[in-house]
Protein backbone atom coordinates (compact mmCIF):
# COMPACT_ATOMS: atom_id res chain seq x y z
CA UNK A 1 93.79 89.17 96.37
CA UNK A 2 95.55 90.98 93.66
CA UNK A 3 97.07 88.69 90.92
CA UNK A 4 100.33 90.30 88.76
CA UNK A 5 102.09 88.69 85.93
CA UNK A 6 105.83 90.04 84.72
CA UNK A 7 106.06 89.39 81.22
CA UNK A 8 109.37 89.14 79.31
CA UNK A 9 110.77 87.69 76.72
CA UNK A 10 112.77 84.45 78.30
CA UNK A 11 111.31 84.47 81.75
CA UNK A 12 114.94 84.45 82.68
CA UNK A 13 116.28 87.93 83.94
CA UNK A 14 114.31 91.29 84.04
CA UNK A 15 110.94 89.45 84.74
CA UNK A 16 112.76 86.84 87.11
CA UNK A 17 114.05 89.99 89.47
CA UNK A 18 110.83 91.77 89.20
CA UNK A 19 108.78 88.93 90.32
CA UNK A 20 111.40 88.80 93.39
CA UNK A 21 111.04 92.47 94.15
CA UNK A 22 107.23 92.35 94.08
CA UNK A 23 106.91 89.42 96.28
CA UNK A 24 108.95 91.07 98.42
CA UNK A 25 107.22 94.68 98.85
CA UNK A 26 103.42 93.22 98.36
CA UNK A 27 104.09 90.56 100.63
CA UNK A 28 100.43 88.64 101.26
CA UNK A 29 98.74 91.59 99.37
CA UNK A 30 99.16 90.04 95.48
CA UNK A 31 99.67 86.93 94.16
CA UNK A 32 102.82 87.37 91.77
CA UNK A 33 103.68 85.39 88.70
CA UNK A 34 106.11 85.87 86.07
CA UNK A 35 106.33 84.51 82.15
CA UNK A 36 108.16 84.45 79.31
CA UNK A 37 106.99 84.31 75.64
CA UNK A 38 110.31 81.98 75.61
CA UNK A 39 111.57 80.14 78.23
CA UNK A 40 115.76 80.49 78.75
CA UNK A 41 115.83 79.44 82.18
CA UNK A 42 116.86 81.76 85.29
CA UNK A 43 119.92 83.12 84.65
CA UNK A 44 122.86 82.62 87.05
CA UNK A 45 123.84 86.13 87.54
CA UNK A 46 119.82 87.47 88.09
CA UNK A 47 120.31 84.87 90.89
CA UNK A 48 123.26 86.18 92.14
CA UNK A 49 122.57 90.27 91.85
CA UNK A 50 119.14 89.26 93.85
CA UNK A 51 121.07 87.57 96.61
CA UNK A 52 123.56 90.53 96.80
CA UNK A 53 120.31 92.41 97.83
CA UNK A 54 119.00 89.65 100.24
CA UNK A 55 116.10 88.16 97.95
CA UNK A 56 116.55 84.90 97.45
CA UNK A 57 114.93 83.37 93.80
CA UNK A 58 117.06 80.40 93.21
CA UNK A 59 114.21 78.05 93.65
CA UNK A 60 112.25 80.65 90.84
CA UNK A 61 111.46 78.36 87.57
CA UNK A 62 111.31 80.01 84.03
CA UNK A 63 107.94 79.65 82.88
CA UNK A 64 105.85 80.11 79.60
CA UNK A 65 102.89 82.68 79.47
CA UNK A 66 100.61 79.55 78.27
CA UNK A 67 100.73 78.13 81.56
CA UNK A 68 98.44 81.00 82.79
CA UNK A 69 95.82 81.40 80.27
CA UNK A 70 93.08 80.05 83.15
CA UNK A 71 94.32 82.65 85.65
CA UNK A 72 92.35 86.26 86.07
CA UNK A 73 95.36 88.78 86.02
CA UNK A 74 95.02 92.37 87.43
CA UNK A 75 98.07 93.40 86.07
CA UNK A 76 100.21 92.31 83.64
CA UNK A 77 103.31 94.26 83.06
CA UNK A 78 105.10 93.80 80.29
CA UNK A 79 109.45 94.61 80.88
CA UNK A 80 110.79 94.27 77.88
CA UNK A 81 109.64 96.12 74.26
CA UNK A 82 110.05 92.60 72.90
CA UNK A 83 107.37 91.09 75.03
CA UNK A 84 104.57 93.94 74.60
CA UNK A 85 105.41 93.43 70.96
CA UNK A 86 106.00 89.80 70.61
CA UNK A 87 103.35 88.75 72.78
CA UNK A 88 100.50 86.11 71.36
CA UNK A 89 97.09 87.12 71.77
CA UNK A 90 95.95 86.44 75.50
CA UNK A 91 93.10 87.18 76.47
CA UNK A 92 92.82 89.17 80.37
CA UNK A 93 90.57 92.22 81.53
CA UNK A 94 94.07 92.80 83.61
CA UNK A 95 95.53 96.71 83.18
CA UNK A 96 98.66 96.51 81.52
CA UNK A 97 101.64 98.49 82.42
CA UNK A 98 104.99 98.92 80.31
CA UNK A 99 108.58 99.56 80.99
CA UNK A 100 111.27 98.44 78.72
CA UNK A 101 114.15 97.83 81.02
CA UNK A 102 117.34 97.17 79.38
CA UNK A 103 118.41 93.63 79.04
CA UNK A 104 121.45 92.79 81.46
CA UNK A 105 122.00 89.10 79.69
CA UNK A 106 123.39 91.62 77.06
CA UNK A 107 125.67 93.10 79.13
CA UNK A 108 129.35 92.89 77.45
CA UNK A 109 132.63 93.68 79.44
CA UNK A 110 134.68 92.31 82.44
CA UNK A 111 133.04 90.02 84.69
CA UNK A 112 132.91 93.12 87.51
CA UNK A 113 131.54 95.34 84.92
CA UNK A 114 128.65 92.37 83.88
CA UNK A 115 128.04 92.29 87.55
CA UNK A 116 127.86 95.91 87.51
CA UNK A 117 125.46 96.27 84.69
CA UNK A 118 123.25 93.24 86.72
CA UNK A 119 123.25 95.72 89.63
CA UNK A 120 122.29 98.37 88.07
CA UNK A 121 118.77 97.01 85.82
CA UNK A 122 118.19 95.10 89.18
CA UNK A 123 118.23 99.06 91.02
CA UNK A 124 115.68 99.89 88.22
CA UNK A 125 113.57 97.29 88.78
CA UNK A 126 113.37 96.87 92.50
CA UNK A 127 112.56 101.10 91.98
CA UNK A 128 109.51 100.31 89.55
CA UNK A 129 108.70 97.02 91.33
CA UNK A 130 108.59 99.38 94.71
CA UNK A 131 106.65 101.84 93.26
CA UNK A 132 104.13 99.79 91.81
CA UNK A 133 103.04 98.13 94.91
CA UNK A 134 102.92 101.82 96.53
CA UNK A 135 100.66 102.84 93.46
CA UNK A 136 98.23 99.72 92.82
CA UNK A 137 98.53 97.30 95.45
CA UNK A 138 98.68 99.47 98.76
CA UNK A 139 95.58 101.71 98.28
């Protein structure tokens, strides 16, 4: 079985929702893990813009990448130019993928046009997350 890790920077948004979406389209195919460099905690609203797409990750915890060092990784992907920059040295034979999604904690407005910007980074995840599994995990 496949193992993935999402890395971020606070394991507590973009790499929180991507670990959701992947569960959700590799199903029993992967193993799926996500880390921060940091850990912030899950953030409320990633909660909330998952549930308004019927993926539940309110029991998801925010975790450090250290926690993982004895784990074989086929893929780490990297969602934030932070993380791939930030990252400490650790060591995997895993391909490494990179998207730098934007960082909806950020997000500055009304609270419909926070929700809004939450909506829209979680399209563009669940998108890449989607197309990953097509790509790497459903050969």
């Amino acid at each position: 079985m496949k193992k993935v890790l999402v890395l971020c920077t606070g394991n507590s948004c973009r790499s929180q929702i991507a670990e959701g979406y992947l569960r959700y389209f590799a199903g029993a195919d992967a193993e799926i893990y996500s880390a921060g460099i940091e850990t912030h905690g899950v953030n409320p609203k990633a909660i909330a813009t998952m549930a308004a797409d019927g993926i539940d990750i309110s029991n998801h915890t925010s975790n450090n990448i250290d926690e993982y060092t004895n784990i074989e990784f086929d893929y780490v992907i990297t969602v934030c130019d932070n993380a791939k920059e930030s990252c400490p040295y650790f060591p995997t034979k895993a391909v490494k993928l990179h998207y730098n999604f934007p960082d909806p904690a950020k997000a500055r407005g009304t609270e419909e046009e926070i929700n809004a910007q939450f909506a829209t980074v979680r399209n563009m995840i669940k998108a890449y997350c989607e197309n990953f599994v097509n790509d790497y995990l459903k050969k």
